[in-house]
C-alpha atoms as a PDB file:
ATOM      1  CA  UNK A   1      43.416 -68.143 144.991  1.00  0.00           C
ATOM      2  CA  UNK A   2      42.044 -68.354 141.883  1.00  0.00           C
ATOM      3  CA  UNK A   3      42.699 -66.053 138.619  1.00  0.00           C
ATOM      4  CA  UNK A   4      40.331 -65.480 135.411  1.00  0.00           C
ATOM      5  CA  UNK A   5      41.625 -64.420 132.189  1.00  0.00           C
ATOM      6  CA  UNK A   6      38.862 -63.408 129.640  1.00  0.00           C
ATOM      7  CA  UNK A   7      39.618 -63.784 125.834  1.00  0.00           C
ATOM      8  CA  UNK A   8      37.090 -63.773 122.834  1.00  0.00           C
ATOM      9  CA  UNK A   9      37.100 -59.686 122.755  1.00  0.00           C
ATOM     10  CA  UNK A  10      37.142 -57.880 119.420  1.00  0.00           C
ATOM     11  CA  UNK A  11      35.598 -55.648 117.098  1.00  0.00           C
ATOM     12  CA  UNK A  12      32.713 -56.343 114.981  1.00  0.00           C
ATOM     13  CA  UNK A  13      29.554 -54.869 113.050  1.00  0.00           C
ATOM     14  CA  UNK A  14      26.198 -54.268 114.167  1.00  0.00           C
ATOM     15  CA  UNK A  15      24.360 -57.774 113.888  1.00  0.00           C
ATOM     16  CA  UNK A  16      27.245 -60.366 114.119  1.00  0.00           C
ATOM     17  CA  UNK A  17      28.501 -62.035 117.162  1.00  0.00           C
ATOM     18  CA  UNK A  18      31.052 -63.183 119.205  1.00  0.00           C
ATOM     19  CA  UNK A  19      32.046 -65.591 122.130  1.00  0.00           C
ATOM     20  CA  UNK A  20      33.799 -64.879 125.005  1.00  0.00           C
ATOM     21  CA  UNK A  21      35.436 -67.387 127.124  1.00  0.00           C
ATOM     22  CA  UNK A  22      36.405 -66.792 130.760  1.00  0.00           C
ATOM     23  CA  UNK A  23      39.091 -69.603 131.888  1.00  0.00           C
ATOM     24  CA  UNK A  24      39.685 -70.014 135.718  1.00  0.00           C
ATOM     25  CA  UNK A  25      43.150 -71.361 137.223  1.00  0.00           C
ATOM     26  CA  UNK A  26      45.154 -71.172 140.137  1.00  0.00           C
ATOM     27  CA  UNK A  27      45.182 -72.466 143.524  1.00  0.00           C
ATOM     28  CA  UNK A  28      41.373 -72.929 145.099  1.00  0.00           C
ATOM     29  CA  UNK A  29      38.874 -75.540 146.635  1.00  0.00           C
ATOM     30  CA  UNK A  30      35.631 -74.601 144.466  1.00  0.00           C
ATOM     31  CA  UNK A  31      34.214 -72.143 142.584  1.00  0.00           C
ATOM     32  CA  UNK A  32      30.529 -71.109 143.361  1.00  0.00           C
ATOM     33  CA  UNK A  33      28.734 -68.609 140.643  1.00  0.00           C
ATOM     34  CA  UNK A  34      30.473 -67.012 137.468  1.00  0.00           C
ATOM     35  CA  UNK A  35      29.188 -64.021 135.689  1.00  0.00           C
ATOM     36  CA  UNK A  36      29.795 -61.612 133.048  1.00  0.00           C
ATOM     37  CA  UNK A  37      29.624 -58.061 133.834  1.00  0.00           C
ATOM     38  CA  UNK A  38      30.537 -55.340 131.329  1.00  0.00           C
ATOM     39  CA  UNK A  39      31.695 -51.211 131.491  1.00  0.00           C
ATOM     40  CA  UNK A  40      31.174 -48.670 129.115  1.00  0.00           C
ATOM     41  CA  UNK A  41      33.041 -45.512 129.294  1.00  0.00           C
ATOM     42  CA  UNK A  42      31.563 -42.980 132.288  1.00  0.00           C
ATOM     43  CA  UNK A  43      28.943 -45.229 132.915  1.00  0.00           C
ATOM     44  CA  UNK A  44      28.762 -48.315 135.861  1.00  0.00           C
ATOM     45  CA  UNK A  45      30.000 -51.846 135.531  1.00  0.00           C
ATOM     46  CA  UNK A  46      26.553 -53.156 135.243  1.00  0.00           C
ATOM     47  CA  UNK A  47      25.711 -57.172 135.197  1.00  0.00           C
ATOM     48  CA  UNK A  48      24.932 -58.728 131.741  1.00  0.00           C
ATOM     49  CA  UNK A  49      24.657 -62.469 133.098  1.00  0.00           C
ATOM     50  CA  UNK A  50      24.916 -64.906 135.555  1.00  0.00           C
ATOM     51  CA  UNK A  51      25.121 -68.529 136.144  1.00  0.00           C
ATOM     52  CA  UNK A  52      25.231 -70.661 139.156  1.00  0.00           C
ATOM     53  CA  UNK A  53      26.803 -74.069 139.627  1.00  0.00           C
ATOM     54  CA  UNK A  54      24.013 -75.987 138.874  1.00  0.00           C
ATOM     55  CA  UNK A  55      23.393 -74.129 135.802  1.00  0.00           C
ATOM     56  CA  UNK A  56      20.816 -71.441 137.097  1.00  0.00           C
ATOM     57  CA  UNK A  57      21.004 -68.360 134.879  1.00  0.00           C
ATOM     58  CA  UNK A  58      20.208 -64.616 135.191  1.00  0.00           C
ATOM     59  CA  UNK A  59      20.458 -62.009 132.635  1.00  0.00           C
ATOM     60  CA  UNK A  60      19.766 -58.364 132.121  1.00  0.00           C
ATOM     61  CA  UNK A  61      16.724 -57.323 130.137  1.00  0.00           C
ATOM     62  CA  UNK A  62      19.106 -55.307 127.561  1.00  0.00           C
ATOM     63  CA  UNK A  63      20.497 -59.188 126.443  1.00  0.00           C
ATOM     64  CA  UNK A  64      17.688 -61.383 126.692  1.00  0.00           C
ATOM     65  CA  UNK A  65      17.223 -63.609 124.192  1.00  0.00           C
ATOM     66  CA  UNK A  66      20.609 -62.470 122.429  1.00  0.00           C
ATOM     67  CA  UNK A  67      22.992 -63.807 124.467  1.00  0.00           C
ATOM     68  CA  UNK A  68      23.563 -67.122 126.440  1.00  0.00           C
ATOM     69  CA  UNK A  69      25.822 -68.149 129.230  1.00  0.00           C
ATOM     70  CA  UNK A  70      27.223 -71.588 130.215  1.00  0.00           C
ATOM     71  CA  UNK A  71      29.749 -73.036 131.733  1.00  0.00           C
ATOM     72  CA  UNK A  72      32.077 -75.884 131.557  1.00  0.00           C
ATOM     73  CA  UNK A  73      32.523 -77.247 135.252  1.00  0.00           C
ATOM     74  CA  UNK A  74      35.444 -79.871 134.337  1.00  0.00           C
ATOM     75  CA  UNK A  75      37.481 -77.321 132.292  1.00  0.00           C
ATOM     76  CA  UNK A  76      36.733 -74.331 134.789  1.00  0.00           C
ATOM     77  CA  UNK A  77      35.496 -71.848 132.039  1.00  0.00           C
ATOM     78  CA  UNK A  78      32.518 -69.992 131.519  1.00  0.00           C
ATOM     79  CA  UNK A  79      31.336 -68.983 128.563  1.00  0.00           C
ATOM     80  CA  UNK A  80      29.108 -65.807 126.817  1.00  0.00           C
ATOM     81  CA  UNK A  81      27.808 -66.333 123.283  1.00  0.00           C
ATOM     82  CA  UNK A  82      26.768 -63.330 122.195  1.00  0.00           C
ATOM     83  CA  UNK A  83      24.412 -62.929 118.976  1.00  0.00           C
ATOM     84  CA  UNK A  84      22.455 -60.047 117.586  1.00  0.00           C
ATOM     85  CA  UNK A  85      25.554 -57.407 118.780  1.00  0.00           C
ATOM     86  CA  UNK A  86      24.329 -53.434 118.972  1.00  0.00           C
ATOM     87  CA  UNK A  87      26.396 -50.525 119.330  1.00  0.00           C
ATOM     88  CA  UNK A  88      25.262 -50.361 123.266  1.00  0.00           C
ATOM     89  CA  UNK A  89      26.897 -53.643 123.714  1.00  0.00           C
ATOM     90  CA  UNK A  90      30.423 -51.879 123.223  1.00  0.00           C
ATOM     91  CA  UNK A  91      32.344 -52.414 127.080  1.00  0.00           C
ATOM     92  CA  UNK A  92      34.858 -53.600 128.379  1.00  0.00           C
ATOM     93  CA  UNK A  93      33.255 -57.365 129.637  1.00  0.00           C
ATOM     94  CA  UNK A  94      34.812 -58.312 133.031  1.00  0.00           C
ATOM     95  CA  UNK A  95      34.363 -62.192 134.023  1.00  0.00           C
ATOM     96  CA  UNK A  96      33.754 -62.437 137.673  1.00  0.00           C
ATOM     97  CA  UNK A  97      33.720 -65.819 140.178  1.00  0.00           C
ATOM     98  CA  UNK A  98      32.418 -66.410 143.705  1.00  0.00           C
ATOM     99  CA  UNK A  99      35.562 -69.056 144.642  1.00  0.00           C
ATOM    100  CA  UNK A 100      36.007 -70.904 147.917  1.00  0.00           C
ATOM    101  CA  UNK A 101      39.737 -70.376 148.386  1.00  0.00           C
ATOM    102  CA  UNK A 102      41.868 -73.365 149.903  1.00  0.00           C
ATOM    103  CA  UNK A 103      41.663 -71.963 153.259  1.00  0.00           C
ATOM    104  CA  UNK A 104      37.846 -72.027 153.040  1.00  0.00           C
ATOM    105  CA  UNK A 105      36.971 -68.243 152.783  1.00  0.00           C
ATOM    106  CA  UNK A 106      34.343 -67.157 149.587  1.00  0.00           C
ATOM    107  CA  UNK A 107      35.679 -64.338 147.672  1.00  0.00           C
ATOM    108  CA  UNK A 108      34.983 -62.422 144.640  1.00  0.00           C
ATOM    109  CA  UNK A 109      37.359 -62.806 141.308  1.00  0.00           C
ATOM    110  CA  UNK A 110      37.469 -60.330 138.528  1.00  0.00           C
ATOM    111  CA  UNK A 111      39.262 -60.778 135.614  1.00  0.00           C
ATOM    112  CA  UNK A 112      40.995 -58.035 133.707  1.00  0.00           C
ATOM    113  CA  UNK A 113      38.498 -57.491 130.934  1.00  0.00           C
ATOM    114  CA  UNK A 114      38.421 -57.702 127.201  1.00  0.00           C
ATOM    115  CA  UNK A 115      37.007 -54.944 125.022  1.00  0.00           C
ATOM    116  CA  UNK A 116      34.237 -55.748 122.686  1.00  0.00           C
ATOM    117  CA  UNK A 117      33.268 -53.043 120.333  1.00  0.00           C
ATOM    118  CA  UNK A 118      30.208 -53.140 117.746  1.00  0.00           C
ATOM    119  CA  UNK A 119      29.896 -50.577 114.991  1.00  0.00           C
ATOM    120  CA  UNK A 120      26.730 -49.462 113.362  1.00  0.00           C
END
């Protein structure tokens, strides 16, 4: 199967930004739609944004028009540029991937996280 390792996390002030990178190896026949989900503490993992493999994006009303998601299909990495950084944006951001394993089942990836704190 496959595995994701997130990197990009850090700490930064209210207003700045940062990119996260999401990098996808391992043993697998295809991987189907990415996504960045995030977790503050005692509250759900909630979605942030999504793309699709043909570039189709979704994102939650709390980052529209702040951050951006794309991927990079030949080097197996997806990507979240985020701009405009609040305070509420402090998670831990989780990549996830829909991957069609060798054997030709579809299953859900999670990386381990990276933590991405803003201060005010």
């Amino acid at each position: 199967q496959v595995q994701l390792v997130e990197s990009g996390g850090g700490s930064v002030q209210a207003g700045g930004s940062l990119r996260l990178s999401c990098a996808a190896s391992g043993m697998y026949f295809s991987i189907d739609a990415m996504g960045w989900y995030r977790q503050a503490p005692g509250k759900q993992r909630e979605m942030v944004a999504t793309i699709t493999s043909g570039g189709s994006t979704n994102y939650a009303d709390s980052v529209k028009g702040r951050f951006t998601i794309s991927r990079d299909n030949a080097k197996n990495t997806v990507f979240l540029q985020m701009n405009s950084l609040k305070p509420e944006d402090t998670a831990v951001y989780y990549c996830n991937a829909d991957t069609r394993t060798l054997s030709g089942r579809t299953v859900k990836v999670w990386g381990r996280g990276t933590q991405v704190t803003v201060s005010s």
